[in-house]
Protein backbone atom coordinates (compact mmCIF):
# COMPACT_ATOMS: atom_id res chain seq x y z
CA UNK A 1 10.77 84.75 84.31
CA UNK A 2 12.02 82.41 86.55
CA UNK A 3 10.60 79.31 88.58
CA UNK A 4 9.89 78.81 92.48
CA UNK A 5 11.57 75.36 92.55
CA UNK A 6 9.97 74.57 95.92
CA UNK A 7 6.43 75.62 95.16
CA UNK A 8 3.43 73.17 95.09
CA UNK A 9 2.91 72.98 91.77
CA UNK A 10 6.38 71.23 91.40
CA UNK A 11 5.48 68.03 92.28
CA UNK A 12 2.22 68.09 90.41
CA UNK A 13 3.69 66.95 87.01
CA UNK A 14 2.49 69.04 84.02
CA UNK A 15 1.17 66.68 81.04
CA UNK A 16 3.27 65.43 78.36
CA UNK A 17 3.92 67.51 74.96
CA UNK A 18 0.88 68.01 72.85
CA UNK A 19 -1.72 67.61 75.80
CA UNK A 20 -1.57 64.17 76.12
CA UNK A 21 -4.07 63.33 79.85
CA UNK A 22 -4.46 59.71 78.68
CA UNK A 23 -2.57 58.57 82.49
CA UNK A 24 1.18 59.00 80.34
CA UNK A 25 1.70 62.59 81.65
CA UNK A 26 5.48 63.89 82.83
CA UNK A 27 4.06 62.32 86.41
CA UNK A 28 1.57 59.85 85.53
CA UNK A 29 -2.38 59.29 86.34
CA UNK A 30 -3.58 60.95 89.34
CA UNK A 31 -3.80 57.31 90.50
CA UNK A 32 -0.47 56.52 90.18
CA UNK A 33 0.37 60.13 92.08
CA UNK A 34 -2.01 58.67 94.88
CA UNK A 35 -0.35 55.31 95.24
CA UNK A 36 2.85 56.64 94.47
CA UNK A 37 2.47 59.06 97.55
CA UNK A 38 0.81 55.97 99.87
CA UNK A 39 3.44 53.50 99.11
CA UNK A 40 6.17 55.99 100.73
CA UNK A 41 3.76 57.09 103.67
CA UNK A 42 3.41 53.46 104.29
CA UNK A 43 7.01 51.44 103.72
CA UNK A 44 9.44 53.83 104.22
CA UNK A 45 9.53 53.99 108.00
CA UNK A 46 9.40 49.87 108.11
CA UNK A 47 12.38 49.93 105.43
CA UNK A 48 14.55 52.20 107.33
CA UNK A 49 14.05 50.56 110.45
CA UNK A 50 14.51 47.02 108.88
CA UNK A 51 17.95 48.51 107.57
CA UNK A 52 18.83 50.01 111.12
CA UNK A 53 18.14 46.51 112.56
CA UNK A 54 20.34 44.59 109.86
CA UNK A 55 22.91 47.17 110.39
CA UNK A 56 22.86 47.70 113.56
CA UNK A 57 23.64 44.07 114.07
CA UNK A 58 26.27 44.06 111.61
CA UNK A 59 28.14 46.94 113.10
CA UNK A 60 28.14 45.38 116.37
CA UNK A 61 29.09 42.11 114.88
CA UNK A 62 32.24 43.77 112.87
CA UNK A 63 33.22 46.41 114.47
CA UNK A 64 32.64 46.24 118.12
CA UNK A 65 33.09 42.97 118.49
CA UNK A 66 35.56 42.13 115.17
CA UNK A 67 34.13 39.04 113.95
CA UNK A 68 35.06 38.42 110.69
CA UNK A 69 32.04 35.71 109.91
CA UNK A 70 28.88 36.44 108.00
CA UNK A 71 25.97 36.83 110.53
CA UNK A 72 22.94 35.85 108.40
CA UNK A 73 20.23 37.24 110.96
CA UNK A 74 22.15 40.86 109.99
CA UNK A 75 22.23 39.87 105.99
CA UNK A 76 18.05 38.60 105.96
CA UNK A 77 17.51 42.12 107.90
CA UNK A 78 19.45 44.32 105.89
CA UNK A 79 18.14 42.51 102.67
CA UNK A 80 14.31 42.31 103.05
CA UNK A 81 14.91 46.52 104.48
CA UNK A 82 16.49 46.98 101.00
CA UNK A 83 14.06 45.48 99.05
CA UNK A 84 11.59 47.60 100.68
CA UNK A 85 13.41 50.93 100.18
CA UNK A 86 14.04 50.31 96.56
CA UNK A 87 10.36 49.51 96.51
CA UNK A 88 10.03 53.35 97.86
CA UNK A 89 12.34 54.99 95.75
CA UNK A 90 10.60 53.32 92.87
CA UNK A 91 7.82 55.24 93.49
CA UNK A 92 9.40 58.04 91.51
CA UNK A 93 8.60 56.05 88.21
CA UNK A 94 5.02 56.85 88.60
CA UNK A 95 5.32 60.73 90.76
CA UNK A 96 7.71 62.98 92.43
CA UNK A 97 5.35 62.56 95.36
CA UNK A 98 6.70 59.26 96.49
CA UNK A 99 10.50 60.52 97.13
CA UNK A 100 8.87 63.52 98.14
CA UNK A 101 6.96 61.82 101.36
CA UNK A 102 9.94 59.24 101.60
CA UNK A 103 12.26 62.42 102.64
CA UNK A 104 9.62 64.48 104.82
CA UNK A 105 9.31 61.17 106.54
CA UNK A 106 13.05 60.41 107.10
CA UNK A 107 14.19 63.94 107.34
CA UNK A 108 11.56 65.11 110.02
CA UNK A 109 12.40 61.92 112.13
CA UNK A 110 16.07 62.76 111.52
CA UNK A 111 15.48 65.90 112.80
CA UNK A 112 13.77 65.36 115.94
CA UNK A 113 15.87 62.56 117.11
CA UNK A 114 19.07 64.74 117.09
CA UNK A 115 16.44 67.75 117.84
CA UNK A 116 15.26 65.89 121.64
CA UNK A 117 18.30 63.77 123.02
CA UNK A 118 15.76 61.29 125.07
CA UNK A 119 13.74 60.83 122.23
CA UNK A 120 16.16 57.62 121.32
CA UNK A 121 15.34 56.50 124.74
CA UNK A 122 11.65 56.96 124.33
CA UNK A 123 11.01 54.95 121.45
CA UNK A 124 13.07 51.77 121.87
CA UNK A 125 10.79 50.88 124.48
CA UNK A 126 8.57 50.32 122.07
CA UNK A 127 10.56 48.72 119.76
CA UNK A 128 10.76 44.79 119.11
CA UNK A 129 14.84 44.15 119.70
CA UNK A 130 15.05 42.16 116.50
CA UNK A 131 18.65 40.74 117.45
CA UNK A 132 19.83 44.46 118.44
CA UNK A 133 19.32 46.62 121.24
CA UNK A 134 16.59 49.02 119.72
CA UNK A 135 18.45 51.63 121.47
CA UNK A 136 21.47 50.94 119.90
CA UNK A 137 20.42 51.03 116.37
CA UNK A 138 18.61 54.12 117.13
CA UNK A 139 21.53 55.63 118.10
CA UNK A 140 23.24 54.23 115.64
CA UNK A 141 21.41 55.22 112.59
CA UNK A 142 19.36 58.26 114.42
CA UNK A 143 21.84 60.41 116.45
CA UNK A 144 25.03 59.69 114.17
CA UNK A 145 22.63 61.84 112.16
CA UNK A 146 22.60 58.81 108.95
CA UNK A 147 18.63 58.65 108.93
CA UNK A 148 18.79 62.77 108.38
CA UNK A 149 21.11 62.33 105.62
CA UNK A 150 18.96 59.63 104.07
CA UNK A 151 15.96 61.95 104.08
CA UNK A 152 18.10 64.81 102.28
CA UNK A 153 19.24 62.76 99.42
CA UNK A 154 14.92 61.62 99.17
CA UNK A 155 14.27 65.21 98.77
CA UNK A 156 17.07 65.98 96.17
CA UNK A 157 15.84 62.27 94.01
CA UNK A 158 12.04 64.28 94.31
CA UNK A 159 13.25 67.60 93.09
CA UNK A 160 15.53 65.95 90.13
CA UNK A 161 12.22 63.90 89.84
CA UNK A 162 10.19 67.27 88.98
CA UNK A 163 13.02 68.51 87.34
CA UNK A 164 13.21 66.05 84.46
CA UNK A 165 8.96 65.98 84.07
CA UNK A 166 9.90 69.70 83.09
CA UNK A 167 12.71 68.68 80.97
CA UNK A 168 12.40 69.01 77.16
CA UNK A 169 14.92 66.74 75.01
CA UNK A 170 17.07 69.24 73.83
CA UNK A 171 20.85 69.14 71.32
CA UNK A 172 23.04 68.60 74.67
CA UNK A 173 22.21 65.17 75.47
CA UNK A 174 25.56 64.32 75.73
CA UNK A 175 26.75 67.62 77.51
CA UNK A 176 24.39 66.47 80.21
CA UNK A 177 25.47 63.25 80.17
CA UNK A 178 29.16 64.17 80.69
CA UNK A 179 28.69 66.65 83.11
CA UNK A 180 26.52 64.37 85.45
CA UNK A 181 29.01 61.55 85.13
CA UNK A 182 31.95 64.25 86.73
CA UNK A 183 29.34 65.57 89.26
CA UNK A 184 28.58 61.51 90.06
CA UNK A 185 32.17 60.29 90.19
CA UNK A 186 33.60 63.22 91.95
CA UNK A 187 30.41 64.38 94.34
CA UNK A 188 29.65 60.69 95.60
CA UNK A 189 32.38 60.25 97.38
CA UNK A 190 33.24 63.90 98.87
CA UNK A 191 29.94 63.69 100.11
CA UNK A 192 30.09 60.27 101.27
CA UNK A 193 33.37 61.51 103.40
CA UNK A 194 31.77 64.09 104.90
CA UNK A 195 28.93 62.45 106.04
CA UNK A 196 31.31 60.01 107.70
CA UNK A 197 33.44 62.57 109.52
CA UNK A 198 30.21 64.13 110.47
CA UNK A 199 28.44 60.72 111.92
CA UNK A 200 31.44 59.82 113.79
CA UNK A 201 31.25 63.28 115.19
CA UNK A 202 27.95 63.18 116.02
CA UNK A 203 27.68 59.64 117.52
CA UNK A 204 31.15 60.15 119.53
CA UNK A 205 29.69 64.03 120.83
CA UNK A 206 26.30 63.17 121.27
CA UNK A 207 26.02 59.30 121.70
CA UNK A 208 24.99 57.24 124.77
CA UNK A 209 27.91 57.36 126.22
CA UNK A 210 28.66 61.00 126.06
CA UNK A 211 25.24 62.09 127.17
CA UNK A 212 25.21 65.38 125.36
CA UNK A 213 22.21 67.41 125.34
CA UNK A 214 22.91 68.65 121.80
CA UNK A 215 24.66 67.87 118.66
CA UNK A 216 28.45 69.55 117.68
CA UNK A 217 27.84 72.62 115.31
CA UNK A 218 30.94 71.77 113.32
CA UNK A 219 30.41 67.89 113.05
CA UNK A 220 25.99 68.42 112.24
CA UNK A 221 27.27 70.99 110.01
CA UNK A 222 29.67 68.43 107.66
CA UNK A 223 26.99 65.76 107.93
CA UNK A 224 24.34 68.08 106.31
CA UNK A 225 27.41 69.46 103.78
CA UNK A 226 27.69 66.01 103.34
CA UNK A 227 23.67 64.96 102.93
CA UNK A 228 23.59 68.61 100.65
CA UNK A 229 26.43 67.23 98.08
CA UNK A 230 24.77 63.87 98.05
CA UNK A 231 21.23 65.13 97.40
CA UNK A 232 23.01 67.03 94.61
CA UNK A 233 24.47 64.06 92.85
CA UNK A 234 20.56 62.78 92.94
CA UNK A 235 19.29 66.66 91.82
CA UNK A 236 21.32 65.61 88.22
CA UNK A 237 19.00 63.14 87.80
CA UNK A 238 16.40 66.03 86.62
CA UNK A 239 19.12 66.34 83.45
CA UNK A 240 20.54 63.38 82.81
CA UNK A 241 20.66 60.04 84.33
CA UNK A 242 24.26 58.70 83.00
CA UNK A 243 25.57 60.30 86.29
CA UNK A 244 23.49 59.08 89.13
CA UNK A 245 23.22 55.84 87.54
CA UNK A 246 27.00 55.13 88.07
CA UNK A 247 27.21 56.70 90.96
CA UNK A 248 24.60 54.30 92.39
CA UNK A 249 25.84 51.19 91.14
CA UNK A 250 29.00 52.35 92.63
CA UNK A 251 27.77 53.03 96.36
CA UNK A 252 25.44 50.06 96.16
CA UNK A 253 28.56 47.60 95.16
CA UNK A 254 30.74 49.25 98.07
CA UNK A 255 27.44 49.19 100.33
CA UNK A 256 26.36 45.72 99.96
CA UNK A 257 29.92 44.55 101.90
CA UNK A 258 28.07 45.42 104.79
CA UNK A 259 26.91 41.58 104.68
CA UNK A 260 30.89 40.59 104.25
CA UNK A 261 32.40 41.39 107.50
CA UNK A 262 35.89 41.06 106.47
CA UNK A 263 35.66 43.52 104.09
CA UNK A 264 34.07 45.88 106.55
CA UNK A 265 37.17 45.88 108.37
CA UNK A 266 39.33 45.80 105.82
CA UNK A 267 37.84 49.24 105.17
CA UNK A 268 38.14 50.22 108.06
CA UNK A 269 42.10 49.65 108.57
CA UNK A 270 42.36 51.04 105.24
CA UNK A 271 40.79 54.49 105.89
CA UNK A 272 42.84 54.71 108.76
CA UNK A 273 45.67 56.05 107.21
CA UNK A 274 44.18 58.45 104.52
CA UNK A 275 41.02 59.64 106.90
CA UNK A 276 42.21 59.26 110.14
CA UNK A 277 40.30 57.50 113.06
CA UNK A 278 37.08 59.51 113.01
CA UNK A 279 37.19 59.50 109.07
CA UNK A 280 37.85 55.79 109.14
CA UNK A 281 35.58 54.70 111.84
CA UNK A 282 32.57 57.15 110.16
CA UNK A 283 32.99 55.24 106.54
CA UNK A 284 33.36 51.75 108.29
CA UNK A 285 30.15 52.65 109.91
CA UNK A 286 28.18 54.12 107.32
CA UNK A 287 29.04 50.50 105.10
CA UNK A 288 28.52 48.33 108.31
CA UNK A 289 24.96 50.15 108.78
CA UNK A 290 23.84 49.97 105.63
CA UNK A 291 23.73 53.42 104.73
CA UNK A 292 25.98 53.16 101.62
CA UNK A 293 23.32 50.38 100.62
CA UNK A 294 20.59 52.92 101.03
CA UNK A 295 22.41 56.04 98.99
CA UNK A 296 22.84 53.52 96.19
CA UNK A 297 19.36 52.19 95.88
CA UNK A 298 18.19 55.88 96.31
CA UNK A 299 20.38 57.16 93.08
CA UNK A 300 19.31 54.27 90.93
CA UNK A 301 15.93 55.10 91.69
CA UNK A 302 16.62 58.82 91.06
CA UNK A 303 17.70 57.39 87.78
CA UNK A 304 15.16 55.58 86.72
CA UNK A 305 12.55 57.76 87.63
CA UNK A 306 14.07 60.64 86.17
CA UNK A 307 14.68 58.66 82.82
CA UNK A 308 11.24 57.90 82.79
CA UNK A 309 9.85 61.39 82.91
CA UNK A 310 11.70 62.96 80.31
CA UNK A 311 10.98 59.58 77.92
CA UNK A 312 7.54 60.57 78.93
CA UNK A 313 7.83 63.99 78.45
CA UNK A 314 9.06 63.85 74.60
């Protein structure tokens, strides 16, 4: 018989082998479900916009206007916005729900910013400028379609979340193991390139400057390729962290040069040649932003949480 991944009941983690309700189910205490679920409703819109702030400032530090010098108001913004979104994806230790929420939340506002055109316009009035233009890093983050493609990859961490609360230890451990490692090492950064052809696309079609009333089909449609291959890489998760976990580490190492401007250029004017201009300028952008930051603190949580559930679920 098979399984309705997307049901309801997939992100209500069954109990643990034998019957166990003692609060160490596959998901945790309803409790932990319940603060689990608040903890994203509550801190991931602050973290993301935290990040977009700290980015924002770094891209126009590095890239517009090429200074190679640390700017430390873009490093404190960018830091205490990471803190907070590893304190959301953390959430899957104790329930599915918390990625879950995390990605509804990023992925509707994703949506509706690219969705209405003068929504950008709408809400940085309201916005505190923090050291940026808030219409710039809305822009930046929000029409280049990056905030969309963080939700995704939240949705695919909650579904490898539920996955692995489902997950009996089985006498392919190390199958797993090796096959999430090749989807990790050779996913991550296929994905990562597509997003980047697609967010240059997106912010150079339907930016500020272009006034577009609506998004490219062919550069949305490699950004959400992109976000799909990415959210895969976190979907492994459900079988075996080895893959995700590397993965992670990887794009959190090559994300957290964001606060090294130097470097940001350097990989810029290094991507030039194999990826072109767009392909170049997208992957400078998505480091200088801090997405890269992001997609690694989201697949180490995917990790963790998903190691926790099957250790739970033995």
């Amino acid at each position: 018989m098979s399984q309705r991944i997307f049901s309801a009941s997939d992100f209500q983690d069954p109990p643990a082998r034998g019957g166990r309700s003692n609060g160490r189910s596959g998901g945790g205490s309803v409790a932990g479900r319940v603060v689990s679920a608040l903890v994203a409703l509550l801190i991931t819109a602050p973290a993301l916009l935290l990040v977009m702030a700290g980015g924002a400032r770094s891209y126009s530090e590095t890239l517009q206007r090429l200074n190679t010098e640390p700017v430390p108001a873009a490093i404190l913004l960018l830091s205490a916005g990471l803190v907070l979104v590893l304190i959301v994806s953390l959430t899957g230790l104790f329930s599915s729900l918390g990625p879950l929420i995390a990605g509804l939340v990023a992925t509707g506002l994703g949506i509706a910013f690219l969705a209405i055109p003068t929504l950008s316009s709408t809400v940085a009035g309201s916005l505190p400028a923090m050291g940026v233009s808030p219409l710039s890093l809305l822009v930046f983050w929000c029409q280049s379609g990056l905030l969309l493609a963080t939700g995704i990859v939240f949705l695919g961490a909650a579904l490898g979340r539920a996955i692995a609360a489902r997950t009996r230890s089985g006498g392919r451990g190390g199958v797993k193991a090796v096959v999430s490692l090749v989807v990790g090492l050779l996913a991550t950064p296929l994905g990562i390139v597509l997003v980047a052809f697609g967010s240059s696309g997106l912010l150079r079609s339907f930016g500020t400057v272009a006034e577009s009333t609506s998004p490219v089909p062919s550069t949305l449609g490699l950004l959400l390729a992109g976000a799909v291959v990415l959210a895969g890489v976190a979907l492994t998760s459900g079988w075996s962290s080895v893959g995700v976990s590397v993965a992670g580490i990887l794009s959190l190492l090559l994300g957290l040069l964001a606060v090294v401007p130097a470097a940001v250029v350097w990989i810029f004017t290094t991507a030039s040649g194999p990826l072109g201009s767009d392909g170049a300028s997208g992957l400078g952008s998505a480091v200088a932003l801090g997405f890269i930051a992001v997609l690694g603190i989201e697949f180490l949580g995917s990790a963790a949480s998903g190691a926790r559930a099957r250790r739970i679920r033995r």
